[in-house]
C-alpha atoms as a PDB file:
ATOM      1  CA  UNK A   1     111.562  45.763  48.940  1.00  0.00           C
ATOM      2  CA  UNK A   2     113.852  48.562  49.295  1.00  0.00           C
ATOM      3  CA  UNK A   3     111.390  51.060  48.641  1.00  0.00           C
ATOM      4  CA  UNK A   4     109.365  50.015  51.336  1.00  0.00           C
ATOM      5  CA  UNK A   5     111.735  49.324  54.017  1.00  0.00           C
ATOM      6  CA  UNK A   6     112.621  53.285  53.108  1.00  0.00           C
ATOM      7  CA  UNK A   7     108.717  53.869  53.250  1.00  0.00           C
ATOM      8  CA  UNK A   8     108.923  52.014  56.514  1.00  0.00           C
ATOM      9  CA  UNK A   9     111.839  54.265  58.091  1.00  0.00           C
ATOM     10  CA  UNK A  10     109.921  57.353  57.018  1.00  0.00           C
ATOM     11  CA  UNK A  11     106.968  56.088  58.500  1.00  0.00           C
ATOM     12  CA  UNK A  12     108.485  55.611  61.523  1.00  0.00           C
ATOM     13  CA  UNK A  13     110.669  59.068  61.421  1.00  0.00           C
ATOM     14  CA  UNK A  14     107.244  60.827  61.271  1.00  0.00           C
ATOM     15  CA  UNK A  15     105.691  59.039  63.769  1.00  0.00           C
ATOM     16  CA  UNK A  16     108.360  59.555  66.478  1.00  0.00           C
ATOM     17  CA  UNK A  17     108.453  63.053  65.823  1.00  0.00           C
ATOM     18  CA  UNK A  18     104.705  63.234  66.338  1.00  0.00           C
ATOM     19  CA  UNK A  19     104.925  61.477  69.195  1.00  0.00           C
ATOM     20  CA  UNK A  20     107.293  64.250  70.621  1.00  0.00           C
ATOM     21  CA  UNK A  21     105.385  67.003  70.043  1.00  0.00           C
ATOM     22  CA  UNK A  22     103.099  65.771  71.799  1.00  0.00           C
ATOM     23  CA  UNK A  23     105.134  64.693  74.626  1.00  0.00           C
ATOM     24  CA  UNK A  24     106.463  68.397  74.266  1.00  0.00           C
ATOM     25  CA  UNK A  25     102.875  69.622  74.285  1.00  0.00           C
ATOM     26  CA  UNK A  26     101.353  68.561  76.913  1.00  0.00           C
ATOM     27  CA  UNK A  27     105.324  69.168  79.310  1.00  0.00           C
ATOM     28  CA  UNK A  28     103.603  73.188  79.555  1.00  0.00           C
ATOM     29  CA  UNK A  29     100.026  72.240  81.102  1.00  0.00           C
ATOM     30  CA  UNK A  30     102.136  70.206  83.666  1.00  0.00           C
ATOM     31  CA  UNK A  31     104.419  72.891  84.458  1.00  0.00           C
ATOM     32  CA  UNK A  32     101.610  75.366  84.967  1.00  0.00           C
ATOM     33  CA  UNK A  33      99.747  72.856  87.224  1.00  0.00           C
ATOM     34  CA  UNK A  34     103.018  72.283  89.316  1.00  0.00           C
ATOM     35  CA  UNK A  35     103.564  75.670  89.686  1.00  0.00           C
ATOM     36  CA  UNK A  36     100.101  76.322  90.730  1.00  0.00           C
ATOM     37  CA  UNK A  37     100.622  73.448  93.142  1.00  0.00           C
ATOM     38  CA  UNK A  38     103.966  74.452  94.702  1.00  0.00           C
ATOM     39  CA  UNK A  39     102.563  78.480  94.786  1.00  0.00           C
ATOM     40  CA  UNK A  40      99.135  76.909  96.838  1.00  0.00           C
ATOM     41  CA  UNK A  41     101.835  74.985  99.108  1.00  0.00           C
ATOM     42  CA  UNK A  42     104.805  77.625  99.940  1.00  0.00           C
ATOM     43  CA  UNK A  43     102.831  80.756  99.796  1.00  0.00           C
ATOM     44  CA  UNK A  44      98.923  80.640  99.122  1.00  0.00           C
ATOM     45  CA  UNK A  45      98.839  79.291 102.858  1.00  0.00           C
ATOM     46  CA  UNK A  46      99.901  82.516 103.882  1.00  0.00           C
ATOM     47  CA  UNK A  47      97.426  85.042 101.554  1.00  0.00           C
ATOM     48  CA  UNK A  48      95.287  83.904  98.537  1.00  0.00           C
ATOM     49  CA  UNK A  49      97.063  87.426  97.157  1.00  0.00           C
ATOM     50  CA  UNK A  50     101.154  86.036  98.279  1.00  0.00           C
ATOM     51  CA  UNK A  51     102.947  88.144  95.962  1.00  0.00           C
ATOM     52  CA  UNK A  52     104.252  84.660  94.148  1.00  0.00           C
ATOM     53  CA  UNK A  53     101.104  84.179  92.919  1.00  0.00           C
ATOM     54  CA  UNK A  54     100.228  87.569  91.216  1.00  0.00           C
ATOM     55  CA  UNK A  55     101.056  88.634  87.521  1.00  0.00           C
ATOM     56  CA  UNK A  56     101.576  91.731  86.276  1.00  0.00           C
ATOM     57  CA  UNK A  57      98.899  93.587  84.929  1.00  0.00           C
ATOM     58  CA  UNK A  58     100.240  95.803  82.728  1.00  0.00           C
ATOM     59  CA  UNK A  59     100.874  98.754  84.391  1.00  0.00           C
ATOM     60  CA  UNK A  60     104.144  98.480  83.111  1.00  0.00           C
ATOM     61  CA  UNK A  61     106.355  97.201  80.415  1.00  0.00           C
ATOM     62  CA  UNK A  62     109.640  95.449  82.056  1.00  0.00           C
ATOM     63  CA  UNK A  63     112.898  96.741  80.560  1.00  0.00           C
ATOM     64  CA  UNK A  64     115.327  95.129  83.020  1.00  0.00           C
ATOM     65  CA  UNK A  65     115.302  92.486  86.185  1.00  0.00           C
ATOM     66  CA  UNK A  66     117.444  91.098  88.492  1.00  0.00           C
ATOM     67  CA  UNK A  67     120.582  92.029  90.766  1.00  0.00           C
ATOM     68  CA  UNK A  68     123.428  92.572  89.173  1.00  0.00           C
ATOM     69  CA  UNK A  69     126.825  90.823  89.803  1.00  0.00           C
ATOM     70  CA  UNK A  70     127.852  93.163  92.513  1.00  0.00           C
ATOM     71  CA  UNK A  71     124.473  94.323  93.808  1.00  0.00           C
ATOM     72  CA  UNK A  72     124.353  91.669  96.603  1.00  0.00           C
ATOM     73  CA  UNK A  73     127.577  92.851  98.305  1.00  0.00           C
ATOM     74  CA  UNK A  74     126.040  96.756  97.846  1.00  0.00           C
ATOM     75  CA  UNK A  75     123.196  95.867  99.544  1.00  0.00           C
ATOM     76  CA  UNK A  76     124.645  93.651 102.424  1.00  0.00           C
ATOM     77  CA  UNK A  77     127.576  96.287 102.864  1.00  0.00           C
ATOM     78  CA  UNK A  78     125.294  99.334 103.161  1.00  0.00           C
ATOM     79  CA  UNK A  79     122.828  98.144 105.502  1.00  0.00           C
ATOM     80  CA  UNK A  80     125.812  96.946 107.839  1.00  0.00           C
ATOM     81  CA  UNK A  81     127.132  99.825 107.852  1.00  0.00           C
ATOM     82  CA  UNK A  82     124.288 102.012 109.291  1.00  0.00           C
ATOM     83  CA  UNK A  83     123.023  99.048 110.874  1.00  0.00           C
ATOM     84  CA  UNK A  84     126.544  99.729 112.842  1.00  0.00           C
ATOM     85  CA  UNK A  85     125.903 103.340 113.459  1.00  0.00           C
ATOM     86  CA  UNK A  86     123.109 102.706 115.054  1.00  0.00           C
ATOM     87  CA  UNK A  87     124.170 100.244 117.007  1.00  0.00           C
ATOM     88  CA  UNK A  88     126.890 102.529 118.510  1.00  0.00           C
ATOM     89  CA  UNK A  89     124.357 104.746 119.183  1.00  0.00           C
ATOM     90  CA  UNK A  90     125.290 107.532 116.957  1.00  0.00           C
ATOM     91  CA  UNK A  91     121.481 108.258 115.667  1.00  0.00           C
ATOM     92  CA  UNK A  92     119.854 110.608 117.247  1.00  0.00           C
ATOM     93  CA  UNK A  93     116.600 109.562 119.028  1.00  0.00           C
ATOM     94  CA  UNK A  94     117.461 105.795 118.845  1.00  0.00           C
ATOM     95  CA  UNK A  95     119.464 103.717 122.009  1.00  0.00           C
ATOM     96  CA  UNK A  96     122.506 101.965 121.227  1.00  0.00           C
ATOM     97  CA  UNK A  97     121.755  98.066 120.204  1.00  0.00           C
ATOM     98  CA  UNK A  98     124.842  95.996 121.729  1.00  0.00           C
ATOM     99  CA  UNK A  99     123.198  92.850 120.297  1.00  0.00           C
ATOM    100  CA  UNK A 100     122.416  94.016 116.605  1.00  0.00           C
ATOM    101  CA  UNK A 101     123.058  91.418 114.551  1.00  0.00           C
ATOM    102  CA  UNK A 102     124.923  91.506 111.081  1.00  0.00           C
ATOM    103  CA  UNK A 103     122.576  91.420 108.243  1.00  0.00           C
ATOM    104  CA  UNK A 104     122.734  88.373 105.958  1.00  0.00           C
ATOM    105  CA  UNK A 105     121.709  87.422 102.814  1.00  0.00           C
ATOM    106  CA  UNK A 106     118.490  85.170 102.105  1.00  0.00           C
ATOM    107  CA  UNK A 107     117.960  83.620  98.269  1.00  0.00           C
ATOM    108  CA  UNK A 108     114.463  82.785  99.134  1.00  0.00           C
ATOM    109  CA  UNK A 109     113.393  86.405 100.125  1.00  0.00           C
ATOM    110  CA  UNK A 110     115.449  87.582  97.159  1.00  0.00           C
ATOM    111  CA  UNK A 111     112.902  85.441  95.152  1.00  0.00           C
ATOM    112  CA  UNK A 112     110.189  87.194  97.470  1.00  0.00           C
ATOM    113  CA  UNK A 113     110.876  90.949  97.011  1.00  0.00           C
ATOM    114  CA  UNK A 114     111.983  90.313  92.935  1.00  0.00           C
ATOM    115  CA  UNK A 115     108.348  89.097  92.328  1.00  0.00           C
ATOM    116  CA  UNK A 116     106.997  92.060  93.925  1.00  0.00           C
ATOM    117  CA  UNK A 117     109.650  94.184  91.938  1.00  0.00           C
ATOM    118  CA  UNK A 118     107.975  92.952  88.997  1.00  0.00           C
ATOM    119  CA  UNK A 119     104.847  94.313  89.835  1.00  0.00           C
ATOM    120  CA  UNK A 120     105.812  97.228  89.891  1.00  0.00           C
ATOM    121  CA  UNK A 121     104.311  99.113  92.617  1.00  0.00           C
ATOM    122  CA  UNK A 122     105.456  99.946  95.939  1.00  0.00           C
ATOM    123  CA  UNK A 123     102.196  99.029  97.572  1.00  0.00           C
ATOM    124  CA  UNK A 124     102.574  96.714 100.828  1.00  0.00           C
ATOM    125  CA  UNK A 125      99.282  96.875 101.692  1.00  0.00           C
ATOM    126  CA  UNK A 126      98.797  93.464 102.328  1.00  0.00           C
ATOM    127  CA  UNK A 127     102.109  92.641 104.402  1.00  0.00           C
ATOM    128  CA  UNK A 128     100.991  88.961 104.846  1.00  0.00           C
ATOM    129  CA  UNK A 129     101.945  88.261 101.006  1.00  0.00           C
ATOM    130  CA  UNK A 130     105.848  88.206 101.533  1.00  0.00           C
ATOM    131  CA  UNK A 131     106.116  85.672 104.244  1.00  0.00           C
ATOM    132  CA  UNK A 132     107.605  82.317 103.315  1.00  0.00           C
ATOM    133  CA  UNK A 133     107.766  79.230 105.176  1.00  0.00           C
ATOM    134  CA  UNK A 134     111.316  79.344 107.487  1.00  0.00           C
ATOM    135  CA  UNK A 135     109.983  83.241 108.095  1.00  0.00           C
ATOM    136  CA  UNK A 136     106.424  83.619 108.540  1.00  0.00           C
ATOM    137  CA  UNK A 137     106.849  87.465 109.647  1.00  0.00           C
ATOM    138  CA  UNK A 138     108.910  89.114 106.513  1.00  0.00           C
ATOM    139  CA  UNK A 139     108.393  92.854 106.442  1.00  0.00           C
ATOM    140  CA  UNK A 140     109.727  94.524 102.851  1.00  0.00           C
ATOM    141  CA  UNK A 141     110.575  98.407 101.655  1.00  0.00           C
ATOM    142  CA  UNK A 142     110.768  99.441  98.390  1.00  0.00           C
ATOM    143  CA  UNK A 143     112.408 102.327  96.634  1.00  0.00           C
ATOM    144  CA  UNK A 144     111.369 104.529  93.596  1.00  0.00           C
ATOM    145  CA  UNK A 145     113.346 106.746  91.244  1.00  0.00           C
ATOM    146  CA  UNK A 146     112.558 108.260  88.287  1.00  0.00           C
ATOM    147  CA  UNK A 147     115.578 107.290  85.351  1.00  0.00           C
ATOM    148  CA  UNK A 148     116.352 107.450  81.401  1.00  0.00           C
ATOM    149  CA  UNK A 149     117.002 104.814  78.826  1.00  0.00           C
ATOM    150  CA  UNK A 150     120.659 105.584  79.206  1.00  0.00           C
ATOM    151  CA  UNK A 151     120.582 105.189  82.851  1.00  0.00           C
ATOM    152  CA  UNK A 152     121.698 101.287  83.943  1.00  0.00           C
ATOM    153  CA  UNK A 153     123.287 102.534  87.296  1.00  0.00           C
ATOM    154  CA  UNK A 154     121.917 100.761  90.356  1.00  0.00           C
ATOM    155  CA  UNK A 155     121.482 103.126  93.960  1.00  0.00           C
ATOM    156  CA  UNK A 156     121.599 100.208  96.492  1.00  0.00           C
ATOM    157  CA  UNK A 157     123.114 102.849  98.790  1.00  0.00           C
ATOM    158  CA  UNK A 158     120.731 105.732  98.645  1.00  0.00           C
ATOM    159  CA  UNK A 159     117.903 103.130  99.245  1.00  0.00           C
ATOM    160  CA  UNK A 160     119.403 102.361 102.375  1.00  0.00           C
ATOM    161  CA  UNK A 161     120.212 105.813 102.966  1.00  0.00           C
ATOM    162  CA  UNK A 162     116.748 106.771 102.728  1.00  0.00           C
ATOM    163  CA  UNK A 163     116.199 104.173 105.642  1.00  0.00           C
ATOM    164  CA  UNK A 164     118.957 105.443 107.891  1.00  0.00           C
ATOM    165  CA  UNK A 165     117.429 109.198 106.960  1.00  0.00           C
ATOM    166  CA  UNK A 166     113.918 108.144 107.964  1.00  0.00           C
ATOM    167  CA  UNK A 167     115.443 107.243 111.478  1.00  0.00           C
ATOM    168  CA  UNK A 168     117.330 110.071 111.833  1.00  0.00           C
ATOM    169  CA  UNK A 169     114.607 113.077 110.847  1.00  0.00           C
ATOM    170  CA  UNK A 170     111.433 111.529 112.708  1.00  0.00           C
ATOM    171  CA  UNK A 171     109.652 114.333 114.248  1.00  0.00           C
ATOM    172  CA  UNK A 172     110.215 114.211 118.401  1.00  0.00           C
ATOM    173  CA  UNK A 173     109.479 116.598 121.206  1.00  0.00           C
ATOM    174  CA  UNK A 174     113.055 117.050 121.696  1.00  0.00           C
ATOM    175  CA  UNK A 175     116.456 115.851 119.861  1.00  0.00           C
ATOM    176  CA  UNK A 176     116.950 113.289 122.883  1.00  0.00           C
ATOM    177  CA  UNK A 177     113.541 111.977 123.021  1.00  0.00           C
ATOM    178  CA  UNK A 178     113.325 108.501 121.852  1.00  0.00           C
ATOM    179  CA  UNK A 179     110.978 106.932 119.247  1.00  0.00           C
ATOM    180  CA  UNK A 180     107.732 105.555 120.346  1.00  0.00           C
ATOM    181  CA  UNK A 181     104.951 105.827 117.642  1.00  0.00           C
ATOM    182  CA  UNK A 182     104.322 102.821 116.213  1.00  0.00           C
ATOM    183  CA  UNK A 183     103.950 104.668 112.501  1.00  0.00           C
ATOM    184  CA  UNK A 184     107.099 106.325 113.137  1.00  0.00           C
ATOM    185  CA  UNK A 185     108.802 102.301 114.077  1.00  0.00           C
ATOM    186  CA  UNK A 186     107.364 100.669 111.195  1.00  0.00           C
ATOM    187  CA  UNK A 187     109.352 102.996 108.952  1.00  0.00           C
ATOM    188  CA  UNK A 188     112.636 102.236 110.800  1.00  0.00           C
ATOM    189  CA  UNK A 189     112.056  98.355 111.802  1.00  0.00           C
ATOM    190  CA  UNK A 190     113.720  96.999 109.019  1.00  0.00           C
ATOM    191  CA  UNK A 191     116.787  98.586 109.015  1.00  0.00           C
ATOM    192  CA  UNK A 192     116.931  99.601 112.645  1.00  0.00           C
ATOM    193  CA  UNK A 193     116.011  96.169 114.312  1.00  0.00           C
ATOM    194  CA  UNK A 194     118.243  93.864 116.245  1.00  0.00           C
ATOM    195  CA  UNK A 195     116.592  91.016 115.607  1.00  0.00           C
ATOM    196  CA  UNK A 196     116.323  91.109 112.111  1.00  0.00           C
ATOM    197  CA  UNK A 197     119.044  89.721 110.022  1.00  0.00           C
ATOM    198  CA  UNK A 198     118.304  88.474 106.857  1.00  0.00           C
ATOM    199  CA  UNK A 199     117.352  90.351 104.030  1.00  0.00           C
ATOM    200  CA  UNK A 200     116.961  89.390 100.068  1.00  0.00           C
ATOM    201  CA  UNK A 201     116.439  92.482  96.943  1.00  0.00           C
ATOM    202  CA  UNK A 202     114.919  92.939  93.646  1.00  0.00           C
ATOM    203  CA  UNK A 203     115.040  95.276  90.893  1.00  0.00           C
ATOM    204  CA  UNK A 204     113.108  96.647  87.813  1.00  0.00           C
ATOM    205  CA  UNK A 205     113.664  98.753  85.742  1.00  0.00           C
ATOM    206  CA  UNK A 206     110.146  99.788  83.147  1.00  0.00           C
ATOM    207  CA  UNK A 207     108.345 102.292  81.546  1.00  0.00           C
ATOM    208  CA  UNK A 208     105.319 102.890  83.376  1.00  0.00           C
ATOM    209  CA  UNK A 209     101.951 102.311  81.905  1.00  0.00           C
ATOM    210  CA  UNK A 210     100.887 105.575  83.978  1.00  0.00           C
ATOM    211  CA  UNK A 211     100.121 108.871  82.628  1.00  0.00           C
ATOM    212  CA  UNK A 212     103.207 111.172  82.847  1.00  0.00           C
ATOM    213  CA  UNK A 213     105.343 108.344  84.539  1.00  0.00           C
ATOM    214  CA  UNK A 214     107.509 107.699  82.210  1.00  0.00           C
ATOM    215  CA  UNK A 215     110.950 105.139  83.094  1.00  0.00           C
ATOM    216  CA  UNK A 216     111.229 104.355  86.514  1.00  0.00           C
ATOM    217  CA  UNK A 217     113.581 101.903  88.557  1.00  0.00           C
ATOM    218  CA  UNK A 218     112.374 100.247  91.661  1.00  0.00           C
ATOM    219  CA  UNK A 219     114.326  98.230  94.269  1.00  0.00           C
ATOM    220  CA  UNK A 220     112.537  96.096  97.018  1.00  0.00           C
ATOM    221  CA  UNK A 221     113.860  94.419 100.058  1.00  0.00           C
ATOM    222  CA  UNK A 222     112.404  91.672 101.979  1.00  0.00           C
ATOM    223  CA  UNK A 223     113.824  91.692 105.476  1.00  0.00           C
ATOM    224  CA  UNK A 224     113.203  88.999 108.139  1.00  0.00           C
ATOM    225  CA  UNK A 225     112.485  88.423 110.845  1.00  0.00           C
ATOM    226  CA  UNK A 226     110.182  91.565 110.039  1.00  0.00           C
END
């Protein structure tokens, strides 16, 4: 008798494990459909090609992702501070903004410009695939550098430097003369706009896929309203 009761237990050992396997099995079909789901609902309203729905292709190999632990307050502190320049109106070409607002920091766009990060590319070429639902305009920027395997440093500040340089060296007919092009606004909206006031970051760092390439690093912002 005790032999079977034994038999018994192992019987039922075996099948219990079976039967979570299969539990565990079919949890990653689920997930996939969910995340299909919640993709179709949040952002394939916006553009069947929302940048939450693409993958990467392979046109690079993905070293390292994220912000680091101090990369938020970089990126909030830097844009502040020639958000505030301009505001005081000491850019040349650009009126003072007495109502620019303080930039602020957004999770979900953080999600936003970190999937297109991933791509790696700094095409916006369809602008419609970074909006989200509580900002249906989001407008993004992205910044490349080449790097080496040594190199972990991050540049928050010469991204937004690159901005704040854009504004200042547009071409005009004359050092006062104000912008008006709407080519030459588009490259200064983000950082230059009084109305917008949230903004969320990736980064990657990869080794591109592209002839002669080599490691790059690439920061994108997501900035709303944009």
């Amino acid at each position: 008798m005790k032999f079977q009761e034994d038999g018994m237990r192992g019987l039922v050992v075996v099948l219990l494990a079976m039967a979570l396997h299969a539990a565990r099995a079919r949890l990653v079909p689920r997930s996939e459909r969910e995340n299909a789901e919640e993709c179709e609902s949040r952002y394939l309203r916006f553009s069947p090609n929302h940048v939450m729905c693409k993958q990467n292709t392979g046109a690079c190999h993905l070293m390292v992702t994220g912000l680091a632990d101090n990369d938020k307050e970089a990126i909030l502190t830097a844009h502040n501070r020639y958000r505030n320049q301009i505001a005081l109106g000491n850019t040349s070409g650009l009126p003072p903004a007495s109502d620019m607002l303080e930039m602020e920091w957004d999770d979900e766009l953080a999600v936003v410009a970190q999937a297109h990060a991933n791509l790696c590319t700094t095409d916006f070429a369809d602008m419609v695939s970074m909006n989200i639902e509580k900002f249906p305009f989001v407008g993004a920027r992205s910044y490349l550098t080449r790097t080496d395997s040594e190199n972990m440093n991050r540049y928050w500040d010469r991204y937004t430097r690159d901005l704040y340089e854009e504004a200042k060296n547009i071409s005009r007919p004359s050092p006062d003369a104000q912008v008006t092009t709407t080519a030459d606004i588009g490259r200064l909206y983000h950082l230059a706009s009084a109305q917008t006031w949230r903004v969320g970051c990736g980064f990657a760092k990869y080794l591109s896929q592209r002839r002669g390439r080599g490691l790059e690093k690439l920061y994108t912002c997501a900035y709303a309203p944009g």
